[in-house]
C-alpha atoms as a PDB file:
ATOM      1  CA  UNK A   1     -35.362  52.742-110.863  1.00  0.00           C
ATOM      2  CA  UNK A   2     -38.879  52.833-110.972  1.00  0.00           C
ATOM      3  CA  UNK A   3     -41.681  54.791-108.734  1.00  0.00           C
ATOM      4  CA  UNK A   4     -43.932  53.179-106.780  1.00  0.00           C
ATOM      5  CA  UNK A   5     -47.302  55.204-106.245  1.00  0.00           C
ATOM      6  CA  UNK A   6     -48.758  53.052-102.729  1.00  0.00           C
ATOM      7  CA  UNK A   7     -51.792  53.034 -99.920  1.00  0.00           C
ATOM      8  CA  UNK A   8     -51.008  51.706 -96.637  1.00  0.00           C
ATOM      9  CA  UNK A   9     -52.109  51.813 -93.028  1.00  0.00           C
ATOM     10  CA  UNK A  10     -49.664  53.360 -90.200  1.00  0.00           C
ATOM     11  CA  UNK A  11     -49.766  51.646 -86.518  1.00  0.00           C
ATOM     12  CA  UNK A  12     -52.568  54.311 -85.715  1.00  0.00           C
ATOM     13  CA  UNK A  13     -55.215  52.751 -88.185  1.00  0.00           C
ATOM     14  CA  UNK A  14     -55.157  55.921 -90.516  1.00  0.00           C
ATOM     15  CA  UNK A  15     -54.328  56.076 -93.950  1.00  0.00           C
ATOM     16  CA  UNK A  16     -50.949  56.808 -95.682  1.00  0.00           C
ATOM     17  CA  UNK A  17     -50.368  57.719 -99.309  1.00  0.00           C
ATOM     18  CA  UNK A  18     -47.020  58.168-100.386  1.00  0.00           C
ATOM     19  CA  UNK A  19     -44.483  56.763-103.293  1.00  0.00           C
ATOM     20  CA  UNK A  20     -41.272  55.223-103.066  1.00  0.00           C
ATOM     21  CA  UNK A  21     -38.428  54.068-105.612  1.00  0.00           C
ATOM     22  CA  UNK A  22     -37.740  50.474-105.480  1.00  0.00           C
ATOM     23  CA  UNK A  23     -36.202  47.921-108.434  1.00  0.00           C
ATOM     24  CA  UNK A  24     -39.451  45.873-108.223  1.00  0.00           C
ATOM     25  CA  UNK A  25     -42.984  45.672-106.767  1.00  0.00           C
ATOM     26  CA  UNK A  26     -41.670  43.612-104.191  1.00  0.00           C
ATOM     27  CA  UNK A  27     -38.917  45.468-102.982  1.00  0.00           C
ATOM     28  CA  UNK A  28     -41.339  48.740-102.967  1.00  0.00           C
ATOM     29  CA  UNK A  29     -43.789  46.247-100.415  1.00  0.00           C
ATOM     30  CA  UNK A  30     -40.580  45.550 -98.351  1.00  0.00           C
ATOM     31  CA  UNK A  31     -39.701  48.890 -98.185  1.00  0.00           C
ATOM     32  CA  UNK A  32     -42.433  49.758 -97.129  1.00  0.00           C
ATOM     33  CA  UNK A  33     -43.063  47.509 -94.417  1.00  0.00           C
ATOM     34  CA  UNK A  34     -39.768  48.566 -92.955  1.00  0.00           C
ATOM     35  CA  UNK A  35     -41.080  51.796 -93.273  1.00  0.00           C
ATOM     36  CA  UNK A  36     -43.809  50.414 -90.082  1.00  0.00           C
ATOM     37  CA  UNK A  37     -46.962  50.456 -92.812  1.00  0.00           C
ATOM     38  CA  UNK A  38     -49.163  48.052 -93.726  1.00  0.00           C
ATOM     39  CA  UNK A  39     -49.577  48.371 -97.580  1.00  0.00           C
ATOM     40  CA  UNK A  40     -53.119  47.886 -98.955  1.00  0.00           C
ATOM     41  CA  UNK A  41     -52.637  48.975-102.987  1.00  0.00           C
ATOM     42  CA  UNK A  42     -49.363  49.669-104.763  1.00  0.00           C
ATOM     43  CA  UNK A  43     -49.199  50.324-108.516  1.00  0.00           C
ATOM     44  CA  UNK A  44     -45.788  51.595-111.006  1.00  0.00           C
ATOM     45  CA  UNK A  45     -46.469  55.427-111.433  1.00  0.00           C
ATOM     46  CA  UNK A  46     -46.891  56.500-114.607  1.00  0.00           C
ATOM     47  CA  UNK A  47     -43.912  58.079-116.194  1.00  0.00           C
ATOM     48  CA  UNK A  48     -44.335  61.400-117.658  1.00  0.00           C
ATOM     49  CA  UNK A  49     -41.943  64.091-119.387  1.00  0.00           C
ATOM     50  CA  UNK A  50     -40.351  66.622-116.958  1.00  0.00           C
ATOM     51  CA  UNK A  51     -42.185  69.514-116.482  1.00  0.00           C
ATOM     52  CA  UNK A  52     -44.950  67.956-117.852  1.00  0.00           C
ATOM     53  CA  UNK A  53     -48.241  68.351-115.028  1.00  0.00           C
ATOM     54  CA  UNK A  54     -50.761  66.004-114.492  1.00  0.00           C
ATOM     55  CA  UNK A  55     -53.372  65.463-117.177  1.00  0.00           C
ATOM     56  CA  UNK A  56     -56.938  65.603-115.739  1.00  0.00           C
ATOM     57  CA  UNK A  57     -59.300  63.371-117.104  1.00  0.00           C
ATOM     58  CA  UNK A  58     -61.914  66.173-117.146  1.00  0.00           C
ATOM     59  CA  UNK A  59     -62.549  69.737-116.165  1.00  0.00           C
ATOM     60  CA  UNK A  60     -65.330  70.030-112.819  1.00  0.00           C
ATOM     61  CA  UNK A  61     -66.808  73.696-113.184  1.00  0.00           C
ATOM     62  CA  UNK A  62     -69.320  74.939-110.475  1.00  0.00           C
ATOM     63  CA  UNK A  63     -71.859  77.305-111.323  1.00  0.00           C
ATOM     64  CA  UNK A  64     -74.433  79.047-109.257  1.00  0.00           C
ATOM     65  CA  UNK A  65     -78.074  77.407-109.602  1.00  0.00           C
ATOM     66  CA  UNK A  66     -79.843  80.662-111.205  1.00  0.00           C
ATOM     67  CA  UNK A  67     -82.851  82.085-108.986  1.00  0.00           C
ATOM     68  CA  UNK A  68     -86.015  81.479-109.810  1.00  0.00           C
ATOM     69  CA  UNK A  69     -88.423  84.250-111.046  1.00  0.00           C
ATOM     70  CA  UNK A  70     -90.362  86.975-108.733  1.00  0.00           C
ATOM     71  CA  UNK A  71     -93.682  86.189-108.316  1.00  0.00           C
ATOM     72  CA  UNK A  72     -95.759  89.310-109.128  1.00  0.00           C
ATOM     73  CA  UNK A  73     -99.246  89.380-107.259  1.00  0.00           C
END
C-alpha cells in the first residue's frame, strides 16, 4: 500500500505534517479528514531502498565572514 506524504490544518488553525498509508489519493484525503484535519497538499512519497537516507539536493556549509584588516595609523 502506498505512503502518502500530506499538509493539513488541525481545528486550532496550525499546521500538521504527517504521512499516512492509504490504497489511493483519495482514501489518504478521507483518512485524513477522519483524522479531524483539513488537508491542504498531499503527494505519493517517494519510495526508496531500506536503509537508504534521504538524498539532499545540495550541501549548505556556513563559514565565518573573515575580519577585515587592522588599520595601522
Amino acid at each position: 500500500m502506498p505512503t502518502y506524504v500530506y499538509r493539513a490544518i488541525d481545528q486550532h488553525g496550525r499546521e500538521v505534517r504527517d504521512r499516512v498509508e492509504a490504497a489511493s489519493d483519495v482514501e489518504a484525503i478521507q483518512e485524513i479528514r477522519r483524522k479531524g484535519y483539513f488537508p491542504t497538499k498531499i503527494h505519493e512519497a517517494l519510495a526508496r531502498p531500506a536503509g537508504q537516507r534521504r538524498a539532499w539536493g545540495r550541501v549548505v556549509q556556513w563559514h565565518r565572514r573573515p575580519r577585515p584588516p587592522e588599520r595601522v595609523g
